[in-house]
Protein backbone atom coordinates (compact mmCIF):
# COMPACT_ATOMS: atom_id res chain seq x y z
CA UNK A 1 149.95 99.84 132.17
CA UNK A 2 150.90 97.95 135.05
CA UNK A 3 151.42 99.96 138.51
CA UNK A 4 154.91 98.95 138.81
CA UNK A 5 155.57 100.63 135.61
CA UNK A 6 153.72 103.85 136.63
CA UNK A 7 155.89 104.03 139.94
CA UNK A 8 159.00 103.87 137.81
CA UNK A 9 157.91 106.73 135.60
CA UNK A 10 156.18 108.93 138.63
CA UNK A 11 159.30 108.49 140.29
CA UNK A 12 161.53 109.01 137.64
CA UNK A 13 159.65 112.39 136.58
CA UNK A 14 159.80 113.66 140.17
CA UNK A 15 163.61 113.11 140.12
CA UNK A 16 163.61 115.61 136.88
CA UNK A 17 164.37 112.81 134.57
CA UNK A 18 162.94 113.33 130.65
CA UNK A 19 163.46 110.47 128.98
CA UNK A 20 162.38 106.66 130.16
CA UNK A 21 165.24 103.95 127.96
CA UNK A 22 163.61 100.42 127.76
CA UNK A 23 165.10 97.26 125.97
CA UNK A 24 162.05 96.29 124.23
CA UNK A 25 161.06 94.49 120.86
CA UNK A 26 160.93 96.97 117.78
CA UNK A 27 156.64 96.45 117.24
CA UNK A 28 156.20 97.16 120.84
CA UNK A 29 158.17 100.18 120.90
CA UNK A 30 156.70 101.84 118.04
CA UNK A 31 153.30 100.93 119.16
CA UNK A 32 154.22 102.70 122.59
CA UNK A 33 155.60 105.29 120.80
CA UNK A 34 152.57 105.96 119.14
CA UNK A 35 150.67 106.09 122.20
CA UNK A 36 152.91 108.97 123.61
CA UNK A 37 152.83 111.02 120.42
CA UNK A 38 149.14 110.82 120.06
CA UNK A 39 147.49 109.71 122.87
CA UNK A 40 145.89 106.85 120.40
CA UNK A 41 145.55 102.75 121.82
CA UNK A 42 146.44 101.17 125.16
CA UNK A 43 149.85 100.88 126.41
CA UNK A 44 149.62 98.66 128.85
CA UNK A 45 149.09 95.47 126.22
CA UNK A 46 152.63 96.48 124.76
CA UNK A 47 153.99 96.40 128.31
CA UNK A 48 152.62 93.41 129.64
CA UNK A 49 155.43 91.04 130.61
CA UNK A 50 153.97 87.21 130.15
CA UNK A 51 153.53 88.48 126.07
């Protein structure tokens, strides 16, 4: 996961917010989905901008 990503969502958590809406590709979404349900694979090749 790329640092400007986890500044968004550090930030975005300490301002109370639950939820995180992206406009991403269907695959990559349920692959990150995935990750947050279960912890399983690497999210920061589904976020990786240059893919």
């Amino acid at each position: 996961m790329s640092k400007q990503w986890i500044r968004v969502i550090l930030a975005a958590s300490k301002l109370g917010f639950t939820n995180l809406v992206m406009d991403e590709d269907w695959d990559r979404v349920k692959k990150l989905d995935q990750y947050v349900q279960t912890g399983d694979g690497n999210p920061g090749q589904h976020l990786n901008p240059e893919d």
